[in-house]
PDB file of N, CA and C in Angstrom:
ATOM      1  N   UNK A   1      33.084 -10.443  -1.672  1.00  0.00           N
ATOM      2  CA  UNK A   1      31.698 -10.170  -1.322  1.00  0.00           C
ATOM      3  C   UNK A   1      30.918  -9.766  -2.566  1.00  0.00           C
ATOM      4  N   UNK A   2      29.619 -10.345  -2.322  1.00  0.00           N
ATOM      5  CA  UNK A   2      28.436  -9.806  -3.931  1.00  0.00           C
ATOM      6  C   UNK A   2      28.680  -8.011  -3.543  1.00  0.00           C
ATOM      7  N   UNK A   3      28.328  -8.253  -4.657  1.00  0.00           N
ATOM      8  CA  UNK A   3      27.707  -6.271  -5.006  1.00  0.00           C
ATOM      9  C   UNK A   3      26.365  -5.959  -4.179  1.00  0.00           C
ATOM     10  N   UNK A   4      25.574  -7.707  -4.234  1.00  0.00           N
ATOM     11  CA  UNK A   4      24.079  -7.062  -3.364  1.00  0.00           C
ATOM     12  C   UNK A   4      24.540  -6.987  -2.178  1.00  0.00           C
ATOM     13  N   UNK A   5      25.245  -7.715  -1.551  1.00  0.00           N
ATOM     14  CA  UNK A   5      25.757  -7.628   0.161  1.00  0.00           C
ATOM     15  C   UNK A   5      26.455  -6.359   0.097  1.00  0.00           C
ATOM     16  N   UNK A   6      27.246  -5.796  -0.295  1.00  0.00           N
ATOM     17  CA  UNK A   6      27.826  -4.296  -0.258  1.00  0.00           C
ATOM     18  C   UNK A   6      26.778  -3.556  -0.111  1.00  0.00           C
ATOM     19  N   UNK A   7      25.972  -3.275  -1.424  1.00  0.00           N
ATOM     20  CA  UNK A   7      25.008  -2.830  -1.673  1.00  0.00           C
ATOM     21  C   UNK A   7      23.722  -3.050   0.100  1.00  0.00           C
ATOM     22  N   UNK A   8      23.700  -4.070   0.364  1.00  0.00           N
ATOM     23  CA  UNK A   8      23.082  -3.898   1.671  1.00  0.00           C
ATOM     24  C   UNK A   8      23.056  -3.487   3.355  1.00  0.00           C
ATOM     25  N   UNK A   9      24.692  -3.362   2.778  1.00  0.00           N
ATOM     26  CA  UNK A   9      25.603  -3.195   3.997  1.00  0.00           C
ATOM     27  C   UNK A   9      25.510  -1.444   3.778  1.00  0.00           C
ATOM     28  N   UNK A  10      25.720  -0.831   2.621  1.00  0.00           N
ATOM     29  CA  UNK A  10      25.509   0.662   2.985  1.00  0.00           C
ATOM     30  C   UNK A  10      24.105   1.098   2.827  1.00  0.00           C
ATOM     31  N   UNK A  11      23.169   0.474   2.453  1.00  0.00           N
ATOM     32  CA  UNK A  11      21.845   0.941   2.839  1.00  0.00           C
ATOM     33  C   UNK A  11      21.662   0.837   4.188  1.00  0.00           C
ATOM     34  N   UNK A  12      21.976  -0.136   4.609  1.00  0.00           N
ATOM     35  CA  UNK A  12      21.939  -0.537   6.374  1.00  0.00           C
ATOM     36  C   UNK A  12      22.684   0.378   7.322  1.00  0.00           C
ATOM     37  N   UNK A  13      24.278   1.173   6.683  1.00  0.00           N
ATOM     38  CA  UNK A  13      24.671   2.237   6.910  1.00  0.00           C
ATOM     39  C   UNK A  13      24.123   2.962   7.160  1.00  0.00           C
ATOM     40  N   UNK A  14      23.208   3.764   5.889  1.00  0.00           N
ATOM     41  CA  UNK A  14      22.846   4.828   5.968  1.00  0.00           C
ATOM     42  C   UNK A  14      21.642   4.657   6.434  1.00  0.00           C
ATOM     43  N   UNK A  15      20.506   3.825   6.939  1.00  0.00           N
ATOM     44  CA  UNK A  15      19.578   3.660   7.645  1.00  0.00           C
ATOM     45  C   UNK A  15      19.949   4.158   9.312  1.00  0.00           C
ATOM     46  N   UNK A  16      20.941   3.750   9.635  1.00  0.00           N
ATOM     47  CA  UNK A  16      21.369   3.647  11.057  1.00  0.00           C
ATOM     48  C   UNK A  16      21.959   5.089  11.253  1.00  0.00           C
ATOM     49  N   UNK A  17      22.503   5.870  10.514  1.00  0.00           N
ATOM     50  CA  UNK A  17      23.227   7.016  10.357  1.00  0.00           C
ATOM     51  C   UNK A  17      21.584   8.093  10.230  1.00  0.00           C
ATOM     52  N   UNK A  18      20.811   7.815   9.499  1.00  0.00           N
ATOM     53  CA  UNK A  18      19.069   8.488   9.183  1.00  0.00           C
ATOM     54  C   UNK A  18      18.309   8.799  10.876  1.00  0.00           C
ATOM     55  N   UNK A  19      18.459   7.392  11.539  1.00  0.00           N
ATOM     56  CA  UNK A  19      18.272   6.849  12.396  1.00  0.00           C
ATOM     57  C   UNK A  19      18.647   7.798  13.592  1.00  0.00           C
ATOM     58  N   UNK A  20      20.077   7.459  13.737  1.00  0.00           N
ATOM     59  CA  UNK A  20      20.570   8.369  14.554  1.00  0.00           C
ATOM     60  C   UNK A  20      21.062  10.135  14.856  1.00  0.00           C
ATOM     61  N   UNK A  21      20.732  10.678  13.340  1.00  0.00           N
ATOM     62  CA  UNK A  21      20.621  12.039  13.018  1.00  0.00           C
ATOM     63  C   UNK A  21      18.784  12.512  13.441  1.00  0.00           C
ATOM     64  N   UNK A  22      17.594  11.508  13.502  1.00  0.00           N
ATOM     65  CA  UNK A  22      16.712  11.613  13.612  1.00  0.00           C
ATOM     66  C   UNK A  22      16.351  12.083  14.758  1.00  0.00           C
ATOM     67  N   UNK A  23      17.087  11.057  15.814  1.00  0.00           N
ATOM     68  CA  UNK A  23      17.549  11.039  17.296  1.00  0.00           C
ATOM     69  C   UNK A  23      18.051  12.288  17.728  1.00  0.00           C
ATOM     70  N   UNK A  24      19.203  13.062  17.304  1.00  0.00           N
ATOM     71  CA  UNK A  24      19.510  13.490  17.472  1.00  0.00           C
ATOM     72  C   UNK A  24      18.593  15.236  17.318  1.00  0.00           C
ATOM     73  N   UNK A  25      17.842  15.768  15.998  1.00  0.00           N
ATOM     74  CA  UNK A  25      17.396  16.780  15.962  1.00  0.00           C
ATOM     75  C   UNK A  25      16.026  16.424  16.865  1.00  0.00           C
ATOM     76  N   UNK A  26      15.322  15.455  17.165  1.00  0.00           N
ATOM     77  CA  UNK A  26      14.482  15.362  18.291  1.00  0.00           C
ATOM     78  C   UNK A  26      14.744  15.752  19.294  1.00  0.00           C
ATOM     79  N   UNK A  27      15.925  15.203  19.822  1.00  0.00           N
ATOM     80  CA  UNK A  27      16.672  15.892  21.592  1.00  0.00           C
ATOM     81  C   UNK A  27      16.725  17.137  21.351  1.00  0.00           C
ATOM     82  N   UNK A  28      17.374  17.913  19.908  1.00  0.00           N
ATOM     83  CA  UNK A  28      17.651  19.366  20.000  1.00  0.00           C
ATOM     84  C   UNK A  28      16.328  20.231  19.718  1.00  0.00           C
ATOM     85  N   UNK A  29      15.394  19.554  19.542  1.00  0.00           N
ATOM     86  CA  UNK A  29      14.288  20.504  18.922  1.00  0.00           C
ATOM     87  C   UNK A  29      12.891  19.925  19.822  1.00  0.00           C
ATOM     88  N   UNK A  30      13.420  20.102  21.436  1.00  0.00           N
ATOM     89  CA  UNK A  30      11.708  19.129  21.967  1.00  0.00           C
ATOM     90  C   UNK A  30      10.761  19.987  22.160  1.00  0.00           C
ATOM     91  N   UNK A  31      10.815  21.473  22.420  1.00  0.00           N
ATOM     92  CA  UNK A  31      10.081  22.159  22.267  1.00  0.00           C
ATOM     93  C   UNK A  31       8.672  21.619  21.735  1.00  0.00           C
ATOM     94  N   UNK A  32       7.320  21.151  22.909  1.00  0.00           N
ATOM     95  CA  UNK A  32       6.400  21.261  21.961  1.00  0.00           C
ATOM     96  C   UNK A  32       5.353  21.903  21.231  1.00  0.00           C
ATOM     97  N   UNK A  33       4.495  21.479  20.372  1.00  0.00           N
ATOM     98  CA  UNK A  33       3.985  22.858  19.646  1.00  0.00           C
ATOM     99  C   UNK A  33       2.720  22.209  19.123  1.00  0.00           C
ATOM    100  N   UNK A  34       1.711  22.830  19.466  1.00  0.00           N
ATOM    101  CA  UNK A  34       0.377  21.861  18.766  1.00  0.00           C
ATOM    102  C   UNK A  34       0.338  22.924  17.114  1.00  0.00           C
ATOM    103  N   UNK A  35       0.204  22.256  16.331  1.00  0.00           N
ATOM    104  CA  UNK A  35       0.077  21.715  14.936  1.00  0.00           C
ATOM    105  C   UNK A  35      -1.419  21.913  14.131  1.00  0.00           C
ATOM    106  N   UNK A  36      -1.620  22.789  13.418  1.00  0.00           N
ATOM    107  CA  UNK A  36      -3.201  22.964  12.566  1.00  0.00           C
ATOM    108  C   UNK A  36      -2.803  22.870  11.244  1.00  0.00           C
ATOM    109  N   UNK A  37      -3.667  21.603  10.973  1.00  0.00           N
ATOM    110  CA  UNK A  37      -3.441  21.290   9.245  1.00  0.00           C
ATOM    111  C   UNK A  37      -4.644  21.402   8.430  1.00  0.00           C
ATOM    112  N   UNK A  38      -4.597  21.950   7.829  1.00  0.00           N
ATOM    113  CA  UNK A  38      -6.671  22.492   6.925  1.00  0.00           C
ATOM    114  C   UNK A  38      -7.615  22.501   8.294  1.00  0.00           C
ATOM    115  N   UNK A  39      -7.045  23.134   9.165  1.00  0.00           N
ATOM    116  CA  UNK A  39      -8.693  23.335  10.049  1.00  0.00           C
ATOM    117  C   UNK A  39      -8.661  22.377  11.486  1.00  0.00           C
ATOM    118  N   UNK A  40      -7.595  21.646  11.167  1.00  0.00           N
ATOM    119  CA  UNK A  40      -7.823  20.247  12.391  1.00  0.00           C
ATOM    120  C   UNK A  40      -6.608  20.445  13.334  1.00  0.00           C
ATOM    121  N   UNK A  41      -6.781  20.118  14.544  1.00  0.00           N
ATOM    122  CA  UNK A  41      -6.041  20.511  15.605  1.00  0.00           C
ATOM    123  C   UNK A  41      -5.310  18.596  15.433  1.00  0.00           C
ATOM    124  N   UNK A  42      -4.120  19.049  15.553  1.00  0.00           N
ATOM    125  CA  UNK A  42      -2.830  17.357  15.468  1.00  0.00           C
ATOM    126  C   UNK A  42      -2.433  17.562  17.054  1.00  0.00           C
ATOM    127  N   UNK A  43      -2.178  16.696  17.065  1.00  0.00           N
ATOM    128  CA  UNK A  43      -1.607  16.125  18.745  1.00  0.00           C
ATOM    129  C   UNK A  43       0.065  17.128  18.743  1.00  0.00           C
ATOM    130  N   UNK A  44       0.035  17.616  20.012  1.00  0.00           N
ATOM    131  CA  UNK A  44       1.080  18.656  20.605  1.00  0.00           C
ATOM    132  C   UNK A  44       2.084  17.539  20.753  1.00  0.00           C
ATOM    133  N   UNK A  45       2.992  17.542  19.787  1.00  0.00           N
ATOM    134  CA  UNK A  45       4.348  17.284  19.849  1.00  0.00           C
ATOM    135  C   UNK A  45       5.852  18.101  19.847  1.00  0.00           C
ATOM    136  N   UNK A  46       6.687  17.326  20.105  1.00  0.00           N
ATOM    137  CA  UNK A  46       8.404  18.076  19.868  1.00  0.00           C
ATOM    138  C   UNK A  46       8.653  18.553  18.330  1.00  0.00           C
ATOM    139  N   UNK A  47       8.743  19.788  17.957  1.00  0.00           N
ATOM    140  CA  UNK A  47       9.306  19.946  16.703  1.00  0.00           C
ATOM    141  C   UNK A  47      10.074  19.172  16.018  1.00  0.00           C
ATOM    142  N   UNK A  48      10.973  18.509  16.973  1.00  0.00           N
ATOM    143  CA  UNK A  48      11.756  17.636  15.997  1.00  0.00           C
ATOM    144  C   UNK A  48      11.143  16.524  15.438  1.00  0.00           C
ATOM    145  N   UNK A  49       9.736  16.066  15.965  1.00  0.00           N
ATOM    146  CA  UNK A  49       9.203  15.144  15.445  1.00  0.00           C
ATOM    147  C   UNK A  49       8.731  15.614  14.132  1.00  0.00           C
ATOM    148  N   UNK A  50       7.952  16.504  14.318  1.00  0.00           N
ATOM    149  CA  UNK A  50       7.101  17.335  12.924  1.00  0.00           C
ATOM    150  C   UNK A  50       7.685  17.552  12.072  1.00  0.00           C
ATOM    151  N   UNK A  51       9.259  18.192  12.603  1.00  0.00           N
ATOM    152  CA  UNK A  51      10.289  18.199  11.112  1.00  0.00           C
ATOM    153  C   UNK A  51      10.720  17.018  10.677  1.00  0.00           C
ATOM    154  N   UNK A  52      10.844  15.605  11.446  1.00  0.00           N
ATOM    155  CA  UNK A  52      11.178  14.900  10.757  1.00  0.00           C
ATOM    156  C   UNK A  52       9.856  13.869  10.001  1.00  0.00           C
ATOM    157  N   UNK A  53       8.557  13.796  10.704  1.00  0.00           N
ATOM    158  CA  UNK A  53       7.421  13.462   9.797  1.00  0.00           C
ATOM    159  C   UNK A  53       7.144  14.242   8.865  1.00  0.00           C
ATOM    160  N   UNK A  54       8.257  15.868   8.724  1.00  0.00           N
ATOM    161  CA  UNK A  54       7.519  16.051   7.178  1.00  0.00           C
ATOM    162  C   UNK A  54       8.549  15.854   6.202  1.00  0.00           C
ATOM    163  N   UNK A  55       9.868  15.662   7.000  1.00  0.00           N
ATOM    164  CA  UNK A  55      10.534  14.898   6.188  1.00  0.00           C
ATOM    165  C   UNK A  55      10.822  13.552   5.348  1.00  0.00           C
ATOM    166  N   UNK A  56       9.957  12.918   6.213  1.00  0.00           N
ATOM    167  CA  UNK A  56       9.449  11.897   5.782  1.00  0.00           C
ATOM    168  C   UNK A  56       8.479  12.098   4.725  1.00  0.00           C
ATOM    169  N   UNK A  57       7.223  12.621   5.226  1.00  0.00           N
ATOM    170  CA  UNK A  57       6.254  12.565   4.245  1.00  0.00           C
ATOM    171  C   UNK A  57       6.648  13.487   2.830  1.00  0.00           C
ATOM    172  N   UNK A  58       7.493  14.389   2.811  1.00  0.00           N
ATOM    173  CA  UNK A  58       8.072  14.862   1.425  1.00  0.00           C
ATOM    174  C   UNK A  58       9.130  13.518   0.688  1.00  0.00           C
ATOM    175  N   UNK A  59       9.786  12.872   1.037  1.00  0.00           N
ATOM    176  CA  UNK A  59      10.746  11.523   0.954  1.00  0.00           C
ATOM    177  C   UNK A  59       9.807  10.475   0.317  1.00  0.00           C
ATOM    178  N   UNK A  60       8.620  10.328   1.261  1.00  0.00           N
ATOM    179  CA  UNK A  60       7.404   9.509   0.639  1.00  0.00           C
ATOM    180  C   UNK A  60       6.964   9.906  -0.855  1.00  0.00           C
ATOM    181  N   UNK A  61       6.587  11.260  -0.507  1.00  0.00           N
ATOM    182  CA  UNK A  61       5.837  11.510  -1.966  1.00  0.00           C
ATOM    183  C   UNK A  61       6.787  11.956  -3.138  1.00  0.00           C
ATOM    184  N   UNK A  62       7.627  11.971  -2.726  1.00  0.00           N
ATOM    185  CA  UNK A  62       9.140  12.408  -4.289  1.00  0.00           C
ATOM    186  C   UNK A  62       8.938  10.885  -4.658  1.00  0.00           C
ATOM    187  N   UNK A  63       9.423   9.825  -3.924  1.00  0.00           N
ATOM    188  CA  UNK A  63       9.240   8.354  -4.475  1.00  0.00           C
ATOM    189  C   UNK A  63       8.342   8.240  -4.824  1.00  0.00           C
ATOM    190  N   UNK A  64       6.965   8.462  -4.495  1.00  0.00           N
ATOM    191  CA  UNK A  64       5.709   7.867  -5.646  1.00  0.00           C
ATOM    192  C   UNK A  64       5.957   9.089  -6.504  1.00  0.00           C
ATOM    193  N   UNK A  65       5.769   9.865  -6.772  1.00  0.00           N
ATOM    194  CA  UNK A  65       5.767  11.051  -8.123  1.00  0.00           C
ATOM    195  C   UNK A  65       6.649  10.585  -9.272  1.00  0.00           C
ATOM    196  N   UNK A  66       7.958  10.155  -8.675  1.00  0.00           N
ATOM    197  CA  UNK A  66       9.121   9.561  -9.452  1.00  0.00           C
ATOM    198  C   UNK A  66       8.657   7.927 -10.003  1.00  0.00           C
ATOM    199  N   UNK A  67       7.803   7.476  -9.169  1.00  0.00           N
ATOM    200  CA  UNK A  67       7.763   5.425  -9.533  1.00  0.00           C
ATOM    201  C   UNK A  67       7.448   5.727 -10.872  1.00  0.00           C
ATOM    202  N   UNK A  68       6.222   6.467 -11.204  1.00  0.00           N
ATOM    203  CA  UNK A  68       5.822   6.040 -12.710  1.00  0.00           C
ATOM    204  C   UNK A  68       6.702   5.985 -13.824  1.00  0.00           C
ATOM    205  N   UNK A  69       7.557   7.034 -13.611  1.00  0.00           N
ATOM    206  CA  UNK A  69       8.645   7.457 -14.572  1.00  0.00           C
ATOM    207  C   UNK A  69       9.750   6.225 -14.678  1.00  0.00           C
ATOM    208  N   UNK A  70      10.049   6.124 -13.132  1.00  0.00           N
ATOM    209  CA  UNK A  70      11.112   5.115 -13.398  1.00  0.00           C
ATOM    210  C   UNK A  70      10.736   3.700 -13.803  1.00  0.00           C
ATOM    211  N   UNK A  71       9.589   3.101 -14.015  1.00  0.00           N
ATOM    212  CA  UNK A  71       8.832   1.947 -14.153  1.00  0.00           C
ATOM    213  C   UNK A  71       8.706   1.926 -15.862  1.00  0.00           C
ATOM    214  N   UNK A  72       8.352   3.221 -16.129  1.00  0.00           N
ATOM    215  CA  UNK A  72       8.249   2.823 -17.702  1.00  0.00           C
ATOM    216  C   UNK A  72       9.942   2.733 -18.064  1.00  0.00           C
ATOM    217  N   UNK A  73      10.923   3.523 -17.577  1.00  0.00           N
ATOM    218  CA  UNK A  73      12.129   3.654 -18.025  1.00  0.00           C
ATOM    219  C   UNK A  73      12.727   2.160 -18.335  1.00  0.00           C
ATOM    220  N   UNK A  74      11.831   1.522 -17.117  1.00  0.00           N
ATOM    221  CA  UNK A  74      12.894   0.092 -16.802  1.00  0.00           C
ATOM    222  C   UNK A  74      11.792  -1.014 -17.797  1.00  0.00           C
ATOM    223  N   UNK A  75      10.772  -0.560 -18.272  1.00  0.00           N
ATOM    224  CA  UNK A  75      10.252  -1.229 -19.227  1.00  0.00           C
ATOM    225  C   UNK A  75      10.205  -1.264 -20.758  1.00  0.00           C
ATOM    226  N   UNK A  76      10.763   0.151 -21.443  1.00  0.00           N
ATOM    227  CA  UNK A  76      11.475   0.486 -22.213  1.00  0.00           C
ATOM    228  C   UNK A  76      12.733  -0.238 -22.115  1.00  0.00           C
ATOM    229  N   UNK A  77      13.861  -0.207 -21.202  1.00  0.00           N
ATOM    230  CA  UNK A  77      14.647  -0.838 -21.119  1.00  0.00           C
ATOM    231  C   UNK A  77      15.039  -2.084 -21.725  1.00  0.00           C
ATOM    232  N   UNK A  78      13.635  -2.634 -20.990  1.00  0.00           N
ATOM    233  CA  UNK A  78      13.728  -4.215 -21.676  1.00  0.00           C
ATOM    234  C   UNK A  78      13.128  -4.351 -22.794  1.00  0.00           C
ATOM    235  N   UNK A  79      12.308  -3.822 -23.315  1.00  0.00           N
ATOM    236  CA  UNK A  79      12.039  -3.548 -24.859  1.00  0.00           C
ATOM    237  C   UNK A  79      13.264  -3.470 -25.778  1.00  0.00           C
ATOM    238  N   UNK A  80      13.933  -2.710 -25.363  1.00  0.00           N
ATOM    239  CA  UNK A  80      15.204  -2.504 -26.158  1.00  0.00           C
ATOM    240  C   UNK A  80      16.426  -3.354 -26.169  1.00  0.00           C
ATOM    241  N   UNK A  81      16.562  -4.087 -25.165  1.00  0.00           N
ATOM    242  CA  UNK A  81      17.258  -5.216 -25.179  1.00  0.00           C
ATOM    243  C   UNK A  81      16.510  -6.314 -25.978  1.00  0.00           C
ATOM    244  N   UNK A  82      15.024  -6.809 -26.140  1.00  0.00           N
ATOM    245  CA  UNK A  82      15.124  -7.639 -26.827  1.00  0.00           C
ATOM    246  C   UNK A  82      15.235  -7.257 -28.218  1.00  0.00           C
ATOM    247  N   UNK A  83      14.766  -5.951 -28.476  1.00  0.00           N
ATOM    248  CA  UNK A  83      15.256  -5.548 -29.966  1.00  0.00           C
ATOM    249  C   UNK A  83      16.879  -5.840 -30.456  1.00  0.00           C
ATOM    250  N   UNK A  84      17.035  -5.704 -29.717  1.00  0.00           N
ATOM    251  CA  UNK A  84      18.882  -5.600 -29.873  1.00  0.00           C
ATOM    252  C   UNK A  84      19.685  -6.914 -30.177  1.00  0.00           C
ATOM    253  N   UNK A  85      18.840  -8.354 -28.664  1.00  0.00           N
ATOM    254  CA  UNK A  85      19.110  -9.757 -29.151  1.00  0.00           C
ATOM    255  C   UNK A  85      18.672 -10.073 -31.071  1.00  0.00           C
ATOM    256  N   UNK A  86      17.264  -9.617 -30.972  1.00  0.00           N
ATOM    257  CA  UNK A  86      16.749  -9.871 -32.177  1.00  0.00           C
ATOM    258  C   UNK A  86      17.660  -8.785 -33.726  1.00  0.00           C
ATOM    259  N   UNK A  87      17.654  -7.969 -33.296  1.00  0.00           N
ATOM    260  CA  UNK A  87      18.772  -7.415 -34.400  1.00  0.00           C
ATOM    261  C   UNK A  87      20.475  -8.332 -34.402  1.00  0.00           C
ATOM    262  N   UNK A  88      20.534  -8.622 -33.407  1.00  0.00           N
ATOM    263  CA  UNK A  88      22.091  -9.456 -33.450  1.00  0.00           C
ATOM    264  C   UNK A  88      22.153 -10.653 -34.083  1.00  0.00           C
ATOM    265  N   UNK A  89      20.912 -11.547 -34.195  1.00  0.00           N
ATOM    266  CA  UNK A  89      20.812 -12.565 -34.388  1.00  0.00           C
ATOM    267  C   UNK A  89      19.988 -12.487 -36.316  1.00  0.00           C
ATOM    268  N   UNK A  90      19.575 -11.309 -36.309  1.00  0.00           N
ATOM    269  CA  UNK A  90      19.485 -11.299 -37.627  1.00  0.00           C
ATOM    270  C   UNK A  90      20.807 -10.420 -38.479  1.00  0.00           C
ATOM    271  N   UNK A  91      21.410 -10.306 -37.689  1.00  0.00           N
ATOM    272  CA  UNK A  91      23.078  -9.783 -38.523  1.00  0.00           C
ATOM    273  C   UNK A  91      23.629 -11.201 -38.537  1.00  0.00           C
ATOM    274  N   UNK A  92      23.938 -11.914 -37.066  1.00  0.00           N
ATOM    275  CA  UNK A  92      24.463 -13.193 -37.305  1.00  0.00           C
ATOM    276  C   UNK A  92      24.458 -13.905 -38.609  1.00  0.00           C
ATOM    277  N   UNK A  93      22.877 -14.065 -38.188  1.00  0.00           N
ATOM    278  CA  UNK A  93      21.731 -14.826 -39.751  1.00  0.00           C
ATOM    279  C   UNK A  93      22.615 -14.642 -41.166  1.00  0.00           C
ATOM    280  N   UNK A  94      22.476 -12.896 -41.398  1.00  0.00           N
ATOM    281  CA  UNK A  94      23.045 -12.444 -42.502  1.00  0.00           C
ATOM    282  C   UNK A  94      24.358 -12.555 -42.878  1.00  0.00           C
ATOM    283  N   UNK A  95      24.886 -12.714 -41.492  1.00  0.00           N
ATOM    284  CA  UNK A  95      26.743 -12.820 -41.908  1.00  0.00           C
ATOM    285  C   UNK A  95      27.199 -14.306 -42.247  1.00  0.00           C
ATOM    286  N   UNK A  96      26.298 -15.381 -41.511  1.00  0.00           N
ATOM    287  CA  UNK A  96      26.642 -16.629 -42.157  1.00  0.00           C
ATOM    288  C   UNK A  96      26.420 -16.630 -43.440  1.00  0.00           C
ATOM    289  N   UNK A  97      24.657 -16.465 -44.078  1.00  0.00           N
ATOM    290  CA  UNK A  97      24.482 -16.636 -45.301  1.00  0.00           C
ATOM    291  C   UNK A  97      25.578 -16.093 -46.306  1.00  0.00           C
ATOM    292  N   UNK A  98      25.556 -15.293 -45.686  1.00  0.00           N
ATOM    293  CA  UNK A  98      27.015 -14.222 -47.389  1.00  0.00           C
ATOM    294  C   UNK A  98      28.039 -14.672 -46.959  1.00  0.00           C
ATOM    295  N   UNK A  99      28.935 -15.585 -45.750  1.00  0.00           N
ATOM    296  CA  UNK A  99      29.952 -16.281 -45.973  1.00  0.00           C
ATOM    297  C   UNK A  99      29.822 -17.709 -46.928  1.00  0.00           C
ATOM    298  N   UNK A 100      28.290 -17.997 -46.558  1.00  0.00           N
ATOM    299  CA  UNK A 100      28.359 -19.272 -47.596  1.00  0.00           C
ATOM    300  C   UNK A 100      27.766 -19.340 -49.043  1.00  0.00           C
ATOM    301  N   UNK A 101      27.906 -17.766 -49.747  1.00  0.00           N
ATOM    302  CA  UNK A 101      27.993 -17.248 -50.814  1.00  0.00           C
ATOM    303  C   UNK A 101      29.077 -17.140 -51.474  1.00  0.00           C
TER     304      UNK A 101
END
């Protein structure tokens, strides 16, 4: 099997496992509870929903805070690989010439 099919098979894991732990603190937490965010009255839901939409919405915003960082990392990245082709190929360069010295 590829590495991406592995690789998709435990994201798909752990989606279904997210999934069903989600399920689960909802049933244990239905208690509902109306909700004031800066001033505004939110629709009376089960705690377990609220804990898991703010689990979500903290999950959301760690990934964008983090994209920028990891975007230049992976663009640096490739900067440095072509430096590296281009340094190899000018050692190459150099190691033929001084063998045919």
């Amino acid at each position: 099997m590829e590495m991406t099919k592995v690789k998709r098979w435990i994201g798909l894991l752990l989606l279904f496992i997210c999934v069903l732990m989600g399920v689960w603190i909802v049933q244990d937490n239905p208690l509902e509870v109306p909700v004031t965010l800066l001033g505004f009255s939110l629709l009376k839901l089960p705690i377990g929903i609220w804990l898991l939409a703010a689990f979500l919405a903290g999950s959301v915003l760690s990934y964008a805070v983090g994209l920028p960082g990891s975007l230049g990392q992976k663009a640096q990245c490739r900067r440095l690989r072509r430096q590296l082709v281009l340094a190899e190929a000018e050692i190459k360069k150099l190691g033929s010439e001084s063998s045919k010295s």
